[in-house]
Structures are given as C-alpha cells and as structure tokens.
Protein backbone atom coordinates (compact mmCIF):
# COMPACT_ATOMS: atom_id res chain seq x y z
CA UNK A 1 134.33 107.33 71.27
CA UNK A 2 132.34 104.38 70.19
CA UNK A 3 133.84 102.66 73.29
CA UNK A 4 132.12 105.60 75.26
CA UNK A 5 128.71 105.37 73.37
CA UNK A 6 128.12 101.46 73.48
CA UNK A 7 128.93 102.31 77.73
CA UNK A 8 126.41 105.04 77.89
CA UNK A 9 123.87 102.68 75.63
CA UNK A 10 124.76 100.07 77.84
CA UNK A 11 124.30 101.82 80.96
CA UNK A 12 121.03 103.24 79.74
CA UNK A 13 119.30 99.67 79.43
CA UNK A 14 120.91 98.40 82.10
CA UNK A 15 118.71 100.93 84.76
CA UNK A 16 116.00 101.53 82.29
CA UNK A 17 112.86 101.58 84.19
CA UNK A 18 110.51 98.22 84.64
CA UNK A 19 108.12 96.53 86.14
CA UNK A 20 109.13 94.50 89.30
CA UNK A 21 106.16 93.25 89.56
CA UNK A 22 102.40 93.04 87.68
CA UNK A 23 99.26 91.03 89.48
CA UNK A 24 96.28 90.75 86.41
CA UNK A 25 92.80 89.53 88.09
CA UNK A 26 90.24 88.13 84.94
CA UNK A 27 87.32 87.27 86.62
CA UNK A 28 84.84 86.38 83.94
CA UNK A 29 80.66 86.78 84.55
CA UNK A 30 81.42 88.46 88.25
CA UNK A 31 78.82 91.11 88.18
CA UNK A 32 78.45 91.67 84.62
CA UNK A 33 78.46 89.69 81.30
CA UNK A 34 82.04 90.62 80.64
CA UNK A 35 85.76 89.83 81.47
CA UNK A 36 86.66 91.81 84.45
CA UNK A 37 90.31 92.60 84.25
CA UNK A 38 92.42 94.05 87.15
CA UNK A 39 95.63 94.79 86.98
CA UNK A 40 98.18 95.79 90.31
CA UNK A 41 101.39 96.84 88.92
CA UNK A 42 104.49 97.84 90.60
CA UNK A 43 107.87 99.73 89.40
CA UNK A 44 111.38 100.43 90.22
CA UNK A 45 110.83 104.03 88.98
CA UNK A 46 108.28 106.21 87.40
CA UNK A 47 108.51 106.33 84.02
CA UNK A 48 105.61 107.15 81.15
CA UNK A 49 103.36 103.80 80.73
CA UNK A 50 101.93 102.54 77.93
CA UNK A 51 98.98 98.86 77.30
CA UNK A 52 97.23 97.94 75.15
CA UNK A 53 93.74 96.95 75.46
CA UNK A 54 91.00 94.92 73.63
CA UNK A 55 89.72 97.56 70.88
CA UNK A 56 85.96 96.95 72.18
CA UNK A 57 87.07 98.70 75.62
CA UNK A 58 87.16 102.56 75.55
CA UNK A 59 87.60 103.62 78.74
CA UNK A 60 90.17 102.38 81.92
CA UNK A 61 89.93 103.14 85.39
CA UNK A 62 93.34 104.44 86.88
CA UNK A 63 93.88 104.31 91.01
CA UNK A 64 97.27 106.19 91.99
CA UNK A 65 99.25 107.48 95.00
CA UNK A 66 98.86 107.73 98.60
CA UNK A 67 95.56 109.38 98.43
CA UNK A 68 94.26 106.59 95.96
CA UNK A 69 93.20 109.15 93.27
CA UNK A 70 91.36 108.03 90.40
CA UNK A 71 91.33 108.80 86.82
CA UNK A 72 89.58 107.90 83.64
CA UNK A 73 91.93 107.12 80.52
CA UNK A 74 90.59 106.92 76.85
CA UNK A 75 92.29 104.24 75.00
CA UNK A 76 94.10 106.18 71.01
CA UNK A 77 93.10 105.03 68.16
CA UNK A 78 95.60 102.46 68.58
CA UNK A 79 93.50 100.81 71.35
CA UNK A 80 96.63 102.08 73.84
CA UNK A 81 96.60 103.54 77.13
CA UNK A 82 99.38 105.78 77.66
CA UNK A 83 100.26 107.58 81.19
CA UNK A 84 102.83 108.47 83.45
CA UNK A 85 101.86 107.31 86.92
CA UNK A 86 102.30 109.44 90.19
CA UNK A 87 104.40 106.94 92.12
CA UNK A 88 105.57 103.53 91.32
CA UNK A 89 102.26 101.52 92.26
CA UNK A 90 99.02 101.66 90.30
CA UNK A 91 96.14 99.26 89.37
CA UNK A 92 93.86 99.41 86.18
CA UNK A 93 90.11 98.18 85.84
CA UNK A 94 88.03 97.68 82.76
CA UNK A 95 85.64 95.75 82.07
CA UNK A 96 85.39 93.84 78.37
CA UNK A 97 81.85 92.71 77.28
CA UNK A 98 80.90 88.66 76.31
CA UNK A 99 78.85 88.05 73.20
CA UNK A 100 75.60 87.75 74.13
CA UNK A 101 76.37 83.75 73.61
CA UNK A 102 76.19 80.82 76.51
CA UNK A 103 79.80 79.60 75.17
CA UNK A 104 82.69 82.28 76.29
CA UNK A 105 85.68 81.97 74.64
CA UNK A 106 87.91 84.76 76.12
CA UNK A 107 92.12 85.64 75.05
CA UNK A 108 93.69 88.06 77.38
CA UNK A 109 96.89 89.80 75.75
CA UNK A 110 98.97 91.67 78.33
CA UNK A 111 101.42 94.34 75.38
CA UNK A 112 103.40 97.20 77.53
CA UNK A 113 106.45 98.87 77.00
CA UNK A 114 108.26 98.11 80.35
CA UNK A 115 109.90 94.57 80.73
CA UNK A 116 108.22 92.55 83.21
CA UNK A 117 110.30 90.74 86.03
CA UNK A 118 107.81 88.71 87.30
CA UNK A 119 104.07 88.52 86.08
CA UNK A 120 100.95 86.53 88.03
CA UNK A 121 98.05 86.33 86.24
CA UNK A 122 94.82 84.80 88.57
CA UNK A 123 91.62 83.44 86.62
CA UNK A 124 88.55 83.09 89.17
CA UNK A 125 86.21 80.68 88.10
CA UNK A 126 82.70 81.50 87.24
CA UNK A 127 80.35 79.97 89.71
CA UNK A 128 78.03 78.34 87.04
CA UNK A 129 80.64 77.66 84.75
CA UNK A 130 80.74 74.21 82.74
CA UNK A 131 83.71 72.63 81.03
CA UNK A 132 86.17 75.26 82.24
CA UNK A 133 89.38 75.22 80.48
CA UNK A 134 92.71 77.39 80.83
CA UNK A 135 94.95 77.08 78.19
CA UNK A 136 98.63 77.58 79.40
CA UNK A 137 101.39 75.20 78.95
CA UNK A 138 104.59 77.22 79.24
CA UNK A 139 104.19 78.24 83.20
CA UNK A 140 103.53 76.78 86.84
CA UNK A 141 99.69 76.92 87.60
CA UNK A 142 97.88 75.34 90.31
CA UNK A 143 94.69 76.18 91.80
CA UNK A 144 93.43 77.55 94.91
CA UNK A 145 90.32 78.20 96.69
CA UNK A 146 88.52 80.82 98.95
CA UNK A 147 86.74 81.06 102.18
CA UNK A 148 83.48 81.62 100.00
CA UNK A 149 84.34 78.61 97.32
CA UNK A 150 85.49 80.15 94.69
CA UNK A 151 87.88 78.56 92.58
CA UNK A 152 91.25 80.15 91.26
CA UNK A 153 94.15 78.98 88.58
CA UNK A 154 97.30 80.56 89.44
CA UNK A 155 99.61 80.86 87.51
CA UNK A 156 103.36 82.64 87.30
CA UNK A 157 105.42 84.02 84.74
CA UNK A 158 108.98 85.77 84.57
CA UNK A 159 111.14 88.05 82.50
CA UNK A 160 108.67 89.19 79.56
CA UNK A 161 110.34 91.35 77.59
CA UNK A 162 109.29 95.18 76.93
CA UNK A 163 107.00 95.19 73.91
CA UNK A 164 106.30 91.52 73.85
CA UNK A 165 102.84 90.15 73.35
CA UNK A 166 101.82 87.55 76.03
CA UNK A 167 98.49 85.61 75.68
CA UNK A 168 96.47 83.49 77.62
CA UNK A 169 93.54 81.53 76.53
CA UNK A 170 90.10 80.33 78.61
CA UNK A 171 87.29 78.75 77.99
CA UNK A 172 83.88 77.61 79.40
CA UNK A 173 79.99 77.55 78.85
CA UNK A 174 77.92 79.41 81.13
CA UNK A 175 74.12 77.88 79.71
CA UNK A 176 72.10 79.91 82.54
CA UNK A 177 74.43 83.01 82.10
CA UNK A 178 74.62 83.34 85.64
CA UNK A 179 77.00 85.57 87.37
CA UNK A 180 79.12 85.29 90.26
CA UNK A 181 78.19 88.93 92.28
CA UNK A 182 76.04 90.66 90.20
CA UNK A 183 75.60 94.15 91.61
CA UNK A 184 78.74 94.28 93.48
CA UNK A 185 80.95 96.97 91.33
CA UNK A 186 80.19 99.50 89.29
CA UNK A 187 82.44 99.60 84.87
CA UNK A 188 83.99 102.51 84.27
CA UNK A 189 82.32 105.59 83.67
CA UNK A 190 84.07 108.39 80.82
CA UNK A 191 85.03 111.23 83.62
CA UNK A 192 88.43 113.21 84.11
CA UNK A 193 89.76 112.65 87.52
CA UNK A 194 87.17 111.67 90.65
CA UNK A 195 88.67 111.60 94.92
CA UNK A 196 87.95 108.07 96.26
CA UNK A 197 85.07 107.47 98.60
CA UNK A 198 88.34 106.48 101.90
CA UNK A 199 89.58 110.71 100.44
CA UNK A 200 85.94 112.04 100.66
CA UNK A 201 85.19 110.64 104.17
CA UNK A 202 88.73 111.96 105.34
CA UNK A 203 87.47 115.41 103.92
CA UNK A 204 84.01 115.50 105.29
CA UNK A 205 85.23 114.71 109.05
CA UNK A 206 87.99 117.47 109.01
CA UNK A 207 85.32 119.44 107.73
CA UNK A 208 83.10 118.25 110.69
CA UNK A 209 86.03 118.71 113.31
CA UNK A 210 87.06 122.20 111.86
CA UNK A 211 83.09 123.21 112.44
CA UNK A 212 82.75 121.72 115.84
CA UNK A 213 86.20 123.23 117.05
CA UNK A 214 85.14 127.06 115.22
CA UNK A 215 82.04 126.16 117.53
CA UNK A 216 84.13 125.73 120.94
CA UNK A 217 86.22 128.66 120.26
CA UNK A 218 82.95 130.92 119.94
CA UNK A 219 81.85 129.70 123.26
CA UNK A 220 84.82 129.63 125.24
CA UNK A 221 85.23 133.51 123.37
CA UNK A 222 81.99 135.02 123.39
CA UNK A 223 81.55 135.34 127.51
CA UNK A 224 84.75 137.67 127.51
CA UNK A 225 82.97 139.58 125.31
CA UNK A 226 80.41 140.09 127.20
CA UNK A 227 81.97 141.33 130.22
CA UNK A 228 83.62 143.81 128.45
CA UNK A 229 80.60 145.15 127.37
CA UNK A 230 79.07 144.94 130.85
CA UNK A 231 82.76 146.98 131.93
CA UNK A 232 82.07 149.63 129.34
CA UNK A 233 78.36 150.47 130.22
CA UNK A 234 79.53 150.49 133.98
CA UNK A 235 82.05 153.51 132.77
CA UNK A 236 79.10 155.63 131.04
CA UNK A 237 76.29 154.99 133.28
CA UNK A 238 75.88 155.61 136.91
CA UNK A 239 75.49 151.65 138.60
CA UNK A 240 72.48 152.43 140.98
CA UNK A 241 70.07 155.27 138.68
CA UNK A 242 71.45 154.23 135.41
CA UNK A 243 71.60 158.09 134.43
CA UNK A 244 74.49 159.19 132.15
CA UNK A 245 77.84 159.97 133.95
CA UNK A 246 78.73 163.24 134.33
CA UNK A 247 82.06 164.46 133.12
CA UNK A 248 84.33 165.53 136.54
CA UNK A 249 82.01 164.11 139.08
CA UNK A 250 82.38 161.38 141.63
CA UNK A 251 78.77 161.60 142.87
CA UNK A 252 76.00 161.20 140.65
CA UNK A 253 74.10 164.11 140.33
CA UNK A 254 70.59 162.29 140.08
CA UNK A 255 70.78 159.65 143.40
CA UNK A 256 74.01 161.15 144.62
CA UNK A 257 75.54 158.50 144.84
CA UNK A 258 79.32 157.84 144.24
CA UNK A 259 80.22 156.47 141.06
C-alpha cells in the first residue's frame, strides 16, 4: 500500500498543471508615472491561478478566451490574485504607481503557485531615462531595439519552482519625469466583467446585417402581399362599376357586365 500511495503521489506531481510558458512586459514611465506590468502566460492545462502583486495595486485587468473577454480582479488581503482561467492562455495588466520622486527605484517579484518552465521577462527603457541600470546576474540578457528606438533588456529564465519568489531589480533617474506615450492606454478601472472593443464591433455589424437582411425580406415580401389583396377585392367587387358582387350572378347587375 505505501508502494501504491508514493505511485499515485508521484504520478500526481508528475502531470500537475504548469506554466509552459510566462512573457512579463515592465515598461516604466510609458503613459503614466508608474511601472506598467504585462504579463502573457500560457499552460498545459487549466487549473485555479494564483500571484501575488505589489500591496499598493488593488485592481488587475484579466483578458481570456477566444472572444478576449475581460475581467477585473481585486487583489485579498493577502495582496493575491486568485482565478481559474477559461482556457490555457491569459495576460494580466496593472499598473503600479512611482513616488512622486525623479529617482525610480523599482523590484518586480513574480510569486505563483504553478512551476514555471520557461520565464522572459522584457524591461523597455524609458525614453528620458538617465543612468539606467538592470540588476540581474543569474540569467542571459541582451538588448534589443525597435523600429521606433526604443530600447529593450531581454532577458530568460527556466524552471522556477511553484511558490518560489523571483526578483528583479532596476534602476534609473528620470529628472524631467517625462514619459514614453503618455495618453496611449487607459489603468484599470474596479468593474466586474466588460466585452472587448474587436467583441463589440463583431456585435454591432451582425446587428447591422441582421437589420439590413429583416429589411430585404420585407421588400422582396411585401409586393406578394399586395397582390393578394388586389386578388381579394377583384372577388367582392365587380372590375368595371366597382359595385358589390352579387351572390349567384355572372353579370353585374349595375353595368351588366360579366364578372
């Protein structure tokens, strides 16, 4: 029996659900005096989620499925975001706010309770940032840059365990406090479950073609209609007086006629 029950055990771990893969964006003073944080994460199976988050964020954006829903998540008291996902890809969004302080000194902790196979984590540059420094020894980083300029420090990680707390470190001075978009996306807001703007315009141009083809129908319909009325007045009124038809008859009795 023991035999049996360090198998099962065994067996259990062995196809316990993880991530394959998890993609975190920090983009620091994009389009607001904060750390914007995006994270693409994808699973072997679905399984109940749970991250924790800096205790100063309240609120995450969740994006899900084939019809990209999304969903608002309040962090516990714990400063955790627990969910179970609708399919095995998902992203989360937050946003965590800077001092209001020219020098930002920023440590992103990535804490879930599914092992990771392989992590990325990307750092974008700010655009008027001065003495930029990423602190990570322990993994392969280089740097790459965009069609627009922008700078980015790659870097890759593999097999972090379930439950174990992985940091990285930057820092930089931003003296003008000068962002990189501003105005380009919008934090978080504290709502229940929203359809995204690509679901909306599907649903207002069914809507339109469902109206338009109601539209056709009543045309191609309504002359039918109207030569069956035409067919009935015919059979109650004589065609050359118009006086009533007389039961019997087939002259009318008025113009005689023949009906």
């Amino acid at each position: 029996m023991a035999i049996l029950f360090f198998l099962w055990t065994g067996a259990g771990s062995l196809f316990a659900a993880r991530f394959t893969e998890a993609r975190v964006d920090l983009w620091p003073d994009y389009d607001q005096p904060a750390m914007l944080v995006m994270m693409e994460m994808s699973m072997d199976s679905v399984a109940p989620v749970v991250f924790v988050i800096p205790e100063s964020v309240k609120h995450v954006r969740i994006r899900e499925g084939y019809l990209d829903f999304q969903k608002i998540i309040t962090a516990d008291a714990m400063n955790m975001i627990r969910f179970t996902p609708r399919g095995d890809h998902f992203t989360m969004t937050y946003y965590d706010m800077f001092p209001d302080t020219s020098y930002r000194s920023y440590d992103y902790f990535f804490y879930s309770n599914l092992a990771v196979d392989t992590l990325y984590i990307r750092i974008q540059k700010p655009s008027a940032a001065l003495d930029f420094d990423f602190m990570d020894a322990t993994a392969w980083t280089r740097e790459v840059k965009d069609r627009s300029g922008l700078v980015y420090s790659m870097t890759k990680f593999a097999a972090i365990r379930p439950e174990e707390p992985f940091m990285v470190s930057l820092r930089y001075i931003n003296p003008s406090r000068q962002l990189t978009a501003p105005g380009t996306m919008e934090p978080p807001e504290p709502i229940r479950r929203q359809l995204s703007p690509a679901v909306r315009r599907i649903g207002i141009g069914l809507f339109i073609l469902m109206l338009i083809l109601a539209l056709l129908i009543r045309r191609v319909v309504r002359p039918v209609h109207d030569d069956t009325e035409r067919e009935s007045h015919a059979m109650r009124f004589c065609g050359y007086c118009g006086a009533p038809r007389t039961t019997g008859h087939l002259f009318c009795p008025f113009c005689g006629k023949k009906y």
